[in-house]
C-alpha atoms as a PDB file:
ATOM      1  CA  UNK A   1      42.582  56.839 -12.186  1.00  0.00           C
ATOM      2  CA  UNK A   2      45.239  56.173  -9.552  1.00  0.00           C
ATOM      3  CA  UNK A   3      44.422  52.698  -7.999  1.00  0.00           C
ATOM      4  CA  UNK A   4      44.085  52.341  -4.633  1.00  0.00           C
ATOM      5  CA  UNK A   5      45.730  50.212  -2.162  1.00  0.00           C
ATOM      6  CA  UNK A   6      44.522  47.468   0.747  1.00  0.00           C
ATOM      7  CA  UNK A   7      47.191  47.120   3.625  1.00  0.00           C
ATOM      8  CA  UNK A   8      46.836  44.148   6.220  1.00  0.00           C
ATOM      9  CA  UNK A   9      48.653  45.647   9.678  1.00  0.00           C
ATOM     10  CA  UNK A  10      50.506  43.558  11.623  1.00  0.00           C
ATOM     11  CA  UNK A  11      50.761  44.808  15.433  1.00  0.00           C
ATOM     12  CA  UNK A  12      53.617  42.922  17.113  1.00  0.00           C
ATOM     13  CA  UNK A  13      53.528  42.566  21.125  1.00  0.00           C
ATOM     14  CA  UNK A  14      56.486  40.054  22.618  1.00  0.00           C
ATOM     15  CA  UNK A  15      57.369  38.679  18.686  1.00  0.00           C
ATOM     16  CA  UNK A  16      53.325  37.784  18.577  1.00  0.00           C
ATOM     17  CA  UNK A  17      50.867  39.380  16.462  1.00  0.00           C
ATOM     18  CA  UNK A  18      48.088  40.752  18.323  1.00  0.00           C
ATOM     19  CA  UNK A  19      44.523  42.553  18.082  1.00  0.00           C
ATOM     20  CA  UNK A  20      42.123  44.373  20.592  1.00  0.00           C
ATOM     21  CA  UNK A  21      39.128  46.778  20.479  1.00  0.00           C
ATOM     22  CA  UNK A  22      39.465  50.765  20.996  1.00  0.00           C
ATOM     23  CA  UNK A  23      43.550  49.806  21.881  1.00  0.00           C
ATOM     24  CA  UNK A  24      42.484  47.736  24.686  1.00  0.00           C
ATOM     25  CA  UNK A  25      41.859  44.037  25.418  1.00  0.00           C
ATOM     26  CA  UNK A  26      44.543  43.128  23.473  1.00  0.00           C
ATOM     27  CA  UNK A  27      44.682  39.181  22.474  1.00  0.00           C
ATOM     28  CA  UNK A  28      47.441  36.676  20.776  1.00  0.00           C
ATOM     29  CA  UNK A  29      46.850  36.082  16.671  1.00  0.00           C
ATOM     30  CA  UNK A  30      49.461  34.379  15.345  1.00  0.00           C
ATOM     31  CA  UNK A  31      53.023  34.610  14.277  1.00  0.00           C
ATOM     32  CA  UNK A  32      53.970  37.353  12.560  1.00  0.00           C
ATOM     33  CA  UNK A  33      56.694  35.781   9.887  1.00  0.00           C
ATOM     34  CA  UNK A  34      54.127  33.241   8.975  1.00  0.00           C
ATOM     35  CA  UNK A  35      51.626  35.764   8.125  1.00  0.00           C
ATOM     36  CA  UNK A  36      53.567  38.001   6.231  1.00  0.00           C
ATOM     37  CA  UNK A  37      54.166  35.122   3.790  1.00  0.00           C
ATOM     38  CA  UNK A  38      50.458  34.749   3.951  1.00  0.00           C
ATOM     39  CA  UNK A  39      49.533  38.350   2.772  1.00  0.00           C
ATOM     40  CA  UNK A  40      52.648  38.574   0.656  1.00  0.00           C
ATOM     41  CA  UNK A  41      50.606  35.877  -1.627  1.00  0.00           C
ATOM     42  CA  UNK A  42      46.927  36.882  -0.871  1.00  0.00           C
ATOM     43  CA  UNK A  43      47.467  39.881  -3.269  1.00  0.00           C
ATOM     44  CA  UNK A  44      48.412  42.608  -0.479  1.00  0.00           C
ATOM     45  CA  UNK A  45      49.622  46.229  -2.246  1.00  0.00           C
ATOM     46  CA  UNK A  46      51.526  46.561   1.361  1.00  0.00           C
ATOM     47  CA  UNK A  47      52.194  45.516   4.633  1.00  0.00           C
ATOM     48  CA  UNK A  48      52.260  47.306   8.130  1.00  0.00           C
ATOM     49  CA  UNK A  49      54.579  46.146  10.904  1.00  0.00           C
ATOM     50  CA  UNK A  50      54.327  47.701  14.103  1.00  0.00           C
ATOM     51  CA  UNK A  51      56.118  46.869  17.486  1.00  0.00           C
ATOM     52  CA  UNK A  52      52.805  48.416  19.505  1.00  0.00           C
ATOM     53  CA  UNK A  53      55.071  48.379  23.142  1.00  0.00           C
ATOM     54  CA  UNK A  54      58.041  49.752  21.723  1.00  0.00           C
ATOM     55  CA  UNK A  55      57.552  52.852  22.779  1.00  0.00           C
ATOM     56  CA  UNK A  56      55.379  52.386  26.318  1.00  0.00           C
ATOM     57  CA  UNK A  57      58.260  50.073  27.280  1.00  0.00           C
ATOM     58  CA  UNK A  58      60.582  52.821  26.235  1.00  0.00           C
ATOM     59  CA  UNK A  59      62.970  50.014  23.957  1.00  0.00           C
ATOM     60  CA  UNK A  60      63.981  49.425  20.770  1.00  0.00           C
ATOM     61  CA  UNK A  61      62.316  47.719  17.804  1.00  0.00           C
ATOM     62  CA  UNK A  62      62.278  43.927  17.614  1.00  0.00           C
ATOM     63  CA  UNK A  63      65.257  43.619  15.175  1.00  0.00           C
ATOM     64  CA  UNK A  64      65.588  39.917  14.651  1.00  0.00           C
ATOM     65  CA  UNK A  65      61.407  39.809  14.268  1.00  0.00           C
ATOM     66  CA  UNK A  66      61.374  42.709  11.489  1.00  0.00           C
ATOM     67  CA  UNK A  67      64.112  40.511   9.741  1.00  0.00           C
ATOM     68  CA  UNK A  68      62.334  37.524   9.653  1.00  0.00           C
ATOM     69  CA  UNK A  69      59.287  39.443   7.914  1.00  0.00           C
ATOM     70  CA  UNK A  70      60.887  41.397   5.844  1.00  0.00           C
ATOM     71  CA  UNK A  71      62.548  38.426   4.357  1.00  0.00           C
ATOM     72  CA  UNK A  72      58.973  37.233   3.204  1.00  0.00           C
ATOM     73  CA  UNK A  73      57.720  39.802   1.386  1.00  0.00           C
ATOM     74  CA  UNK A  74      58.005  41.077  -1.843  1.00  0.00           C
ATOM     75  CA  UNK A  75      55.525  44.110  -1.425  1.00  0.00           C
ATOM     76  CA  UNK A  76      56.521  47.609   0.570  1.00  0.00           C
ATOM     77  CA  UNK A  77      56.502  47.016   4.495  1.00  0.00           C
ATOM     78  CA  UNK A  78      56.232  50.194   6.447  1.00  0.00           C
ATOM     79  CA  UNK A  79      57.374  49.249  10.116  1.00  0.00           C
ATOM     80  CA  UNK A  80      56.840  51.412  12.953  1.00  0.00           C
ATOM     81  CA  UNK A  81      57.508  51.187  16.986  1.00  0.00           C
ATOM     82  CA  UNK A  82      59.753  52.727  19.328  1.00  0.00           C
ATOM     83  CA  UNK A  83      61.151  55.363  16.261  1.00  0.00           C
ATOM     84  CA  UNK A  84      62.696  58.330  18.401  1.00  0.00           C
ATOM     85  CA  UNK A  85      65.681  59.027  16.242  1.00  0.00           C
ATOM     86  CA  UNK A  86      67.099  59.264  12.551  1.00  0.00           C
ATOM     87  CA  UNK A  87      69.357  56.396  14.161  1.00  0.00           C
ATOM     88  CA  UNK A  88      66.199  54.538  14.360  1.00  0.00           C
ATOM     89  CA  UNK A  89      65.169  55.308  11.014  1.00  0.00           C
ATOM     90  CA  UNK A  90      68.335  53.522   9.616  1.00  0.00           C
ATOM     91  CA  UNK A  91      68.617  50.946  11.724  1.00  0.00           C
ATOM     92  CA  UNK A  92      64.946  49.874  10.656  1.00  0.00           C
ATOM     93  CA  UNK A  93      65.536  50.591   6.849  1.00  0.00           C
ATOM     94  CA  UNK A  94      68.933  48.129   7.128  1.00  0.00           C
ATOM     95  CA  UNK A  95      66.285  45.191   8.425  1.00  0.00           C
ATOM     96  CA  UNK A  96      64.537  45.922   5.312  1.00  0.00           C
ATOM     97  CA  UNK A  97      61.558  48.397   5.815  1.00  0.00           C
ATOM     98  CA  UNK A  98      60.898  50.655   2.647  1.00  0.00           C
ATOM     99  CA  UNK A  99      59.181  52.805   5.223  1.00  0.00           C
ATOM    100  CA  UNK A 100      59.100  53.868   8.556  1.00  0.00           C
ATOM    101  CA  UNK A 101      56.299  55.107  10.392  1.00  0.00           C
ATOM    102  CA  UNK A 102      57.284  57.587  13.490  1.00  0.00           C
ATOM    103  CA  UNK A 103      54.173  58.518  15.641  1.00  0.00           C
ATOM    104  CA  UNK A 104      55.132  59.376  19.221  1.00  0.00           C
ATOM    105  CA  UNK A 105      58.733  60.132  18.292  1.00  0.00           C
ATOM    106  CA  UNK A 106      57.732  63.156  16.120  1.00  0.00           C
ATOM    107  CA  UNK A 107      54.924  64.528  19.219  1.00  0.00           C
ATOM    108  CA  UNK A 108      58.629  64.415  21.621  1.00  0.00           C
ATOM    109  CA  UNK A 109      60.463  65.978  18.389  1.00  0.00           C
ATOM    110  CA  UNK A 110      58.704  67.533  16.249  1.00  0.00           C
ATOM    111  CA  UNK A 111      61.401  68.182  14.091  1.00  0.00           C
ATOM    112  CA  UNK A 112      62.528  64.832  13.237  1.00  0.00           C
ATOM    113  CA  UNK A 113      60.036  63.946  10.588  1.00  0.00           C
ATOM    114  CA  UNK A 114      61.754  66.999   8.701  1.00  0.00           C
ATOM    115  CA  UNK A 115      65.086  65.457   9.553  1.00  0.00           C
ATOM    116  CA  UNK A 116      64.220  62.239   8.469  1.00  0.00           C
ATOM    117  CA  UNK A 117      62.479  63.679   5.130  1.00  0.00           C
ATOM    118  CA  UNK A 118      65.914  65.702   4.444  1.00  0.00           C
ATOM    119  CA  UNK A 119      67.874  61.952   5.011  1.00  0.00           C
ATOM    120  CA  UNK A 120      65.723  59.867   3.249  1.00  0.00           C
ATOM    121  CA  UNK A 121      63.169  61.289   1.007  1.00  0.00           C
ATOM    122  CA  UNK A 122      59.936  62.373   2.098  1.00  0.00           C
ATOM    123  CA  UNK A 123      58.377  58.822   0.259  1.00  0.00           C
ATOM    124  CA  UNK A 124      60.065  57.011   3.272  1.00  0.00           C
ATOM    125  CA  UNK A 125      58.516  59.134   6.211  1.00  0.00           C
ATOM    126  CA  UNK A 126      55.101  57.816   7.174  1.00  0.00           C
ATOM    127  CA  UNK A 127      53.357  60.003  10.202  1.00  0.00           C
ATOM    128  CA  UNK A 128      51.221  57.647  12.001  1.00  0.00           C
ATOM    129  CA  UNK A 129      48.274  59.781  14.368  1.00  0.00           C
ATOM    130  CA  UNK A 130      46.801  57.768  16.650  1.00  0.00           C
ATOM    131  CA  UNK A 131      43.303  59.984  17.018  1.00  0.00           C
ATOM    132  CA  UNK A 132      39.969  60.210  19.716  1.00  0.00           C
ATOM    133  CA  UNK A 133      37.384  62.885  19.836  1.00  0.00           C
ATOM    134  CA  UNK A 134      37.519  64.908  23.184  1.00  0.00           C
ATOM    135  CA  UNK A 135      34.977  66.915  23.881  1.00  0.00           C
ATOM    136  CA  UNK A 136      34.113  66.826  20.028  1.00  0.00           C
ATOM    137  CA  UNK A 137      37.705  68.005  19.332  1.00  0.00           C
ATOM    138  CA  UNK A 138      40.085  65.242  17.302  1.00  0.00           C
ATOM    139  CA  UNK A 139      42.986  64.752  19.386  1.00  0.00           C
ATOM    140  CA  UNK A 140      46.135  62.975  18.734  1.00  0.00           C
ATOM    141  CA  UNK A 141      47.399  60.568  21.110  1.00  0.00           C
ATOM    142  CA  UNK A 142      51.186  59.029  21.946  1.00  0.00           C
ATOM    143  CA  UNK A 143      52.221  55.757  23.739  1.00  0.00           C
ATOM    144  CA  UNK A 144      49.658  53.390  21.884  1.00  0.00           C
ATOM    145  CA  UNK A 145      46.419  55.299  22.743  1.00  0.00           C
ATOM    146  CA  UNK A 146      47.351  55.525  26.245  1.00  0.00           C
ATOM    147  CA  UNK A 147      48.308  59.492  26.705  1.00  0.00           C
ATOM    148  CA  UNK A 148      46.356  62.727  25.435  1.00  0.00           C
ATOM    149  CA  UNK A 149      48.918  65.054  24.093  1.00  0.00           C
ATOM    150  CA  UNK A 150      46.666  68.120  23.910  1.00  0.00           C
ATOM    151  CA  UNK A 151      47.771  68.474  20.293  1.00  0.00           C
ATOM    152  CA  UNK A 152      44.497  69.325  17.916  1.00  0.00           C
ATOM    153  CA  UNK A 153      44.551  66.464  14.827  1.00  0.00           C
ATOM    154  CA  UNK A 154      43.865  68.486  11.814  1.00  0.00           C
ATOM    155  CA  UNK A 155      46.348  70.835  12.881  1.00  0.00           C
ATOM    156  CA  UNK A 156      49.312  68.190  13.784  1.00  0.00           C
ATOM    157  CA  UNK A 157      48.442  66.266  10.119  1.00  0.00           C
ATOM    158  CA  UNK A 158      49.091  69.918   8.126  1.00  0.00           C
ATOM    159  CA  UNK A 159      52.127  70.082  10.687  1.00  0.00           C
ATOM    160  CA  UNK A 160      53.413  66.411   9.766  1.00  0.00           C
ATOM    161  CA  UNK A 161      52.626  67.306   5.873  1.00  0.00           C
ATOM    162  CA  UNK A 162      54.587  71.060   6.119  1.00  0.00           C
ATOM    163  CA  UNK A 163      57.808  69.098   7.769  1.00  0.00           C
ATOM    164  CA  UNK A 164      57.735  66.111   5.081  1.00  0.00           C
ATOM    165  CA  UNK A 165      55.718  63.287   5.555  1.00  0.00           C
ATOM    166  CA  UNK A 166      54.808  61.022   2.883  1.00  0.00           C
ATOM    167  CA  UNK A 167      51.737  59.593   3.922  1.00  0.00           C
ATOM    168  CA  UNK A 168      49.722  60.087   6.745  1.00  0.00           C
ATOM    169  CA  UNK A 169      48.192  56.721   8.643  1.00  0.00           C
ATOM    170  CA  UNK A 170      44.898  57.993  10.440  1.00  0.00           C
ATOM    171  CA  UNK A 171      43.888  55.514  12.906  1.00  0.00           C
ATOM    172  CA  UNK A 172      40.817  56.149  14.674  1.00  0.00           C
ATOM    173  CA  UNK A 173      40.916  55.119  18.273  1.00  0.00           C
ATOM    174  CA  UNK A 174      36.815  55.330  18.546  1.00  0.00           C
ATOM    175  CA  UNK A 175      36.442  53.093  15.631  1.00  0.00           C
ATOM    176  CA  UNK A 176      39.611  50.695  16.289  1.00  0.00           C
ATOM    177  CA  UNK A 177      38.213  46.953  16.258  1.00  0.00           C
ATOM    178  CA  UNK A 178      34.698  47.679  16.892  1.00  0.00           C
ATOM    179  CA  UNK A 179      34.147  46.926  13.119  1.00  0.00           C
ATOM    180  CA  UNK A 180      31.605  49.455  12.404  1.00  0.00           C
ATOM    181  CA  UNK A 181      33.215  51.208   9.437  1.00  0.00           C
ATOM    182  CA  UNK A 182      36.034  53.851   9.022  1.00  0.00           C
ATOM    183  CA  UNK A 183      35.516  57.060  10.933  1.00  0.00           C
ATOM    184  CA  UNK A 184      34.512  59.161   7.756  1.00  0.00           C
ATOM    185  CA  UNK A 185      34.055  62.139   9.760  1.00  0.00           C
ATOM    186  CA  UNK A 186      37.567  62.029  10.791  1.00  0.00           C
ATOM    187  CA  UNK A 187      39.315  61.024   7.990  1.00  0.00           C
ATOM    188  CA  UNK A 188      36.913  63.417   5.967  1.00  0.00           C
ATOM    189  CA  UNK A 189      38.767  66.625   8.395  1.00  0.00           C
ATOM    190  CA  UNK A 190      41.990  65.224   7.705  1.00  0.00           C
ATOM    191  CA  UNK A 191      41.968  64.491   3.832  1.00  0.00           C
ATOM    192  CA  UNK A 192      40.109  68.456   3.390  1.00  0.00           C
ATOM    193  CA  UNK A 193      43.454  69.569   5.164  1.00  0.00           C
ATOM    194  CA  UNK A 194      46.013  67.826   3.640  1.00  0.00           C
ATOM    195  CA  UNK A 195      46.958  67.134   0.008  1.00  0.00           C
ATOM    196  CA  UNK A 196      49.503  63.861   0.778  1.00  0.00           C
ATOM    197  CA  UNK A 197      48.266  60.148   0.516  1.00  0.00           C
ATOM    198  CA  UNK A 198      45.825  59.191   3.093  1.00  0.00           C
ATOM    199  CA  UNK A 199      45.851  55.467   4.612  1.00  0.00           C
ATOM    200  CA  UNK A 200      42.776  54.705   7.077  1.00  0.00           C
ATOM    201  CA  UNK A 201      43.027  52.385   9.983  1.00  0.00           C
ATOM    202  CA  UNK A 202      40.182  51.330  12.190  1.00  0.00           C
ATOM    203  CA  UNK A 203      36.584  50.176  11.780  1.00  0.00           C
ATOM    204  CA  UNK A 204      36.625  48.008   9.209  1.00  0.00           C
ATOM    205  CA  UNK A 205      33.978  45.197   9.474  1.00  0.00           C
ATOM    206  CA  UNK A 206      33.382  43.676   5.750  1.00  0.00           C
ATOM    207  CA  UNK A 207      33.832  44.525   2.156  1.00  0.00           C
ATOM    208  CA  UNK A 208      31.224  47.475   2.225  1.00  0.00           C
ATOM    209  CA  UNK A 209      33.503  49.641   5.007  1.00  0.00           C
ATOM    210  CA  UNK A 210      36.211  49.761   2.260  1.00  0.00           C
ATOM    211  CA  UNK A 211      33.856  50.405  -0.754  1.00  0.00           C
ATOM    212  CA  UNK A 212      31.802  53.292   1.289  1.00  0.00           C
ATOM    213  CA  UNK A 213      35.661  54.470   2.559  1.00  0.00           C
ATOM    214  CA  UNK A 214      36.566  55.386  -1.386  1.00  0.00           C
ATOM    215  CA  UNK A 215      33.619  56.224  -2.670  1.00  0.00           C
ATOM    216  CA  UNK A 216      32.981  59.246  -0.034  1.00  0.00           C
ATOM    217  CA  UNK A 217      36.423  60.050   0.446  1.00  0.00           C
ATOM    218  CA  UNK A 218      37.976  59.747  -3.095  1.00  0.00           C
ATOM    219  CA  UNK A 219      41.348  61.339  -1.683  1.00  0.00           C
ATOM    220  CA  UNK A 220      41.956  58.785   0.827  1.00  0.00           C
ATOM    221  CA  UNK A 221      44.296  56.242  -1.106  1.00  0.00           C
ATOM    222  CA  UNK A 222      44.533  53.067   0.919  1.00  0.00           C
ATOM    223  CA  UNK A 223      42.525  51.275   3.930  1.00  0.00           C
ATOM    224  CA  UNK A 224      44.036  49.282   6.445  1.00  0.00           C
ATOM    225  CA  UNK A 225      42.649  46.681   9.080  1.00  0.00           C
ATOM    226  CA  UNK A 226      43.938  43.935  11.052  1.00  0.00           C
ATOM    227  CA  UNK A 227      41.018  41.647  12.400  1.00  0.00           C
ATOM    228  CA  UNK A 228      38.913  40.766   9.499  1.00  0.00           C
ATOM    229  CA  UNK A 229      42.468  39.582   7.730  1.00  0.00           C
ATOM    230  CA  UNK A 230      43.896  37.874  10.409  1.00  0.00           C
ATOM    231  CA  UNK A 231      40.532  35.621  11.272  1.00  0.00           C
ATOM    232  CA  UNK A 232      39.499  35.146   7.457  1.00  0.00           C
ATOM    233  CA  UNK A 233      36.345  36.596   7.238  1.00  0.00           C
ATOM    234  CA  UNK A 234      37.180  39.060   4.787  1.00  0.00           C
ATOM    235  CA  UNK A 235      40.258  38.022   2.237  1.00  0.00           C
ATOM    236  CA  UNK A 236      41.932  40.340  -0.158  1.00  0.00           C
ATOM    237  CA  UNK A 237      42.019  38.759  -2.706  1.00  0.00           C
ATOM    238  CA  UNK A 238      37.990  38.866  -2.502  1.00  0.00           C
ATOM    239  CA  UNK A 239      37.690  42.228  -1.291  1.00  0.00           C
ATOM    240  CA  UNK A 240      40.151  43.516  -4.394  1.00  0.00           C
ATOM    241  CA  UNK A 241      37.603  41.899  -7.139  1.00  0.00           C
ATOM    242  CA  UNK A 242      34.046  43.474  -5.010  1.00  0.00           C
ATOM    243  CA  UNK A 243      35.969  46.861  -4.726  1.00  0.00           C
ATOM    244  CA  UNK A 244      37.065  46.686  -8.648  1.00  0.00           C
ATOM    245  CA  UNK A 245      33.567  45.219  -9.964  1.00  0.00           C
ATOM    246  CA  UNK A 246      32.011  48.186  -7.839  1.00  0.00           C
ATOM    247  CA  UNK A 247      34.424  50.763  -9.778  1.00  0.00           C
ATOM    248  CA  UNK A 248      37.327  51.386  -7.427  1.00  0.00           C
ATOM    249  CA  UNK A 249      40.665  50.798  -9.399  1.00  0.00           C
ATOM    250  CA  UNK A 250      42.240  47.799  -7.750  1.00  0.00           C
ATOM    251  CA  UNK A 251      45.856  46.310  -8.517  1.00  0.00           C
ATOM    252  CA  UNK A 252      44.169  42.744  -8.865  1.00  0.00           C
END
């Protein structure tokens, strides 16, 4: 049985890690290096970094802030933010990402998760959909949540998949923060239409979000959340041993 993985998400505004509900209301956390020490010992399988104004501010990455994390972990860190280019790709790997996630980068060019695949290897391309129902129609979104692209969800994750992705990220705008539980329906769609590894963002509330997560959707292979790390109400090193006594395979 493969084992499947829990991934804390840092999202970075100003060198500050951040959180807010449905993409909005976003408040100050903490600091970002500090943290990433913290989950780097709390029994983490991985980390996500994101820059979340990267691209809405239309700049580059946070370079000396991606340094300073990467330098305290010993787990894979997939950093994302402001990726337009295969220039970008490198530039992120050399402050030591072993991934990089590209989200509104690949909805401008669509070709570059294929050029990044071909540069790379398809295990370092993570497509990151930022996703709302319109009109009872998934819908990916670009700029942090802020723009409706038109494109149809299922369709652009088989796209993302056909060009070279690695993994697919899946967060759910609807369920972001609210802390309800992960947007099965969604990430149901998603995992039917694609045979790549799954990672689900948004929604999480307690232990029971992840458990319910891999027992209905046994091809989704990760969860991710933010909140419930960052405050302490939930730690992973907890939630590893309930998902593992309940029969998910756990790297404990």
């Amino acid at each position: 049985m493969v084992t499947k993985r829990i991934i804390p998400c840092l999202d970075v505004r100003n060198g500050r890690v951040v959180k807010g509900t449905n993409f909005e209301n976003i408040k100050d956390v903490a600091d970002p290096v500090e943290m990433a020490r913290i989950y780097n010992e709390s029994g983490a399988d991985e980390l996500v970094f994101y820059d979340i104004t990267a691209t809405f501010d239309g700049r580059k990455l946070f370079a000396d802030v991606l340094k300073d994390v990467a330098s305290q972990v010993f787990i894979p860190l997939t950093v994302g933010g402001g990726i337009n280019s295969v220039e970008d790709f490198d530039r992120v790997l050399k402050c030591g990402a072993d991934k990089v996630s590209v989200n509104s980068g690949a909805i401008k060019n669509p070709q570059l998760v294929n050029e990044a695949a071909k540069l790379y290897g398809d295990q370092c391309v993570v497509l990151s959909m930022d996703v709302k129902r319109v009109d009872g129609v998934f819908r990916v979104f670009a700029r942090g949540g802020r723009d409706d692209t038109g494109l149809d969800a299922i369709e652009w994750a088989k796209r993302g998949e056909a060009n070279g992705a690695g993994e697919l990220v899946i967060n759910s705008i609807d369920t972001d923060g609210v802390r309800g539980g992960f947007d099965i329906e969604l990430l149901s769609a998603v995992s039917e239409a694609t045979s790549i590894p799954i990672i689900a963002s948004g929604g999480a509330g307690n232990a029971e979000h992840f458990l319910e997560l891999f027992n209905k959707l046994p091809k989704v292979d990760a969860g991710l959340a933010a909140g419930i790390f960052h405050n302490g109400s939930v730690k992973i090193s907890d939630l590893k041993r309930y998902l593992n006594a309940n029969g998910v395979e756990m790297r404990i």
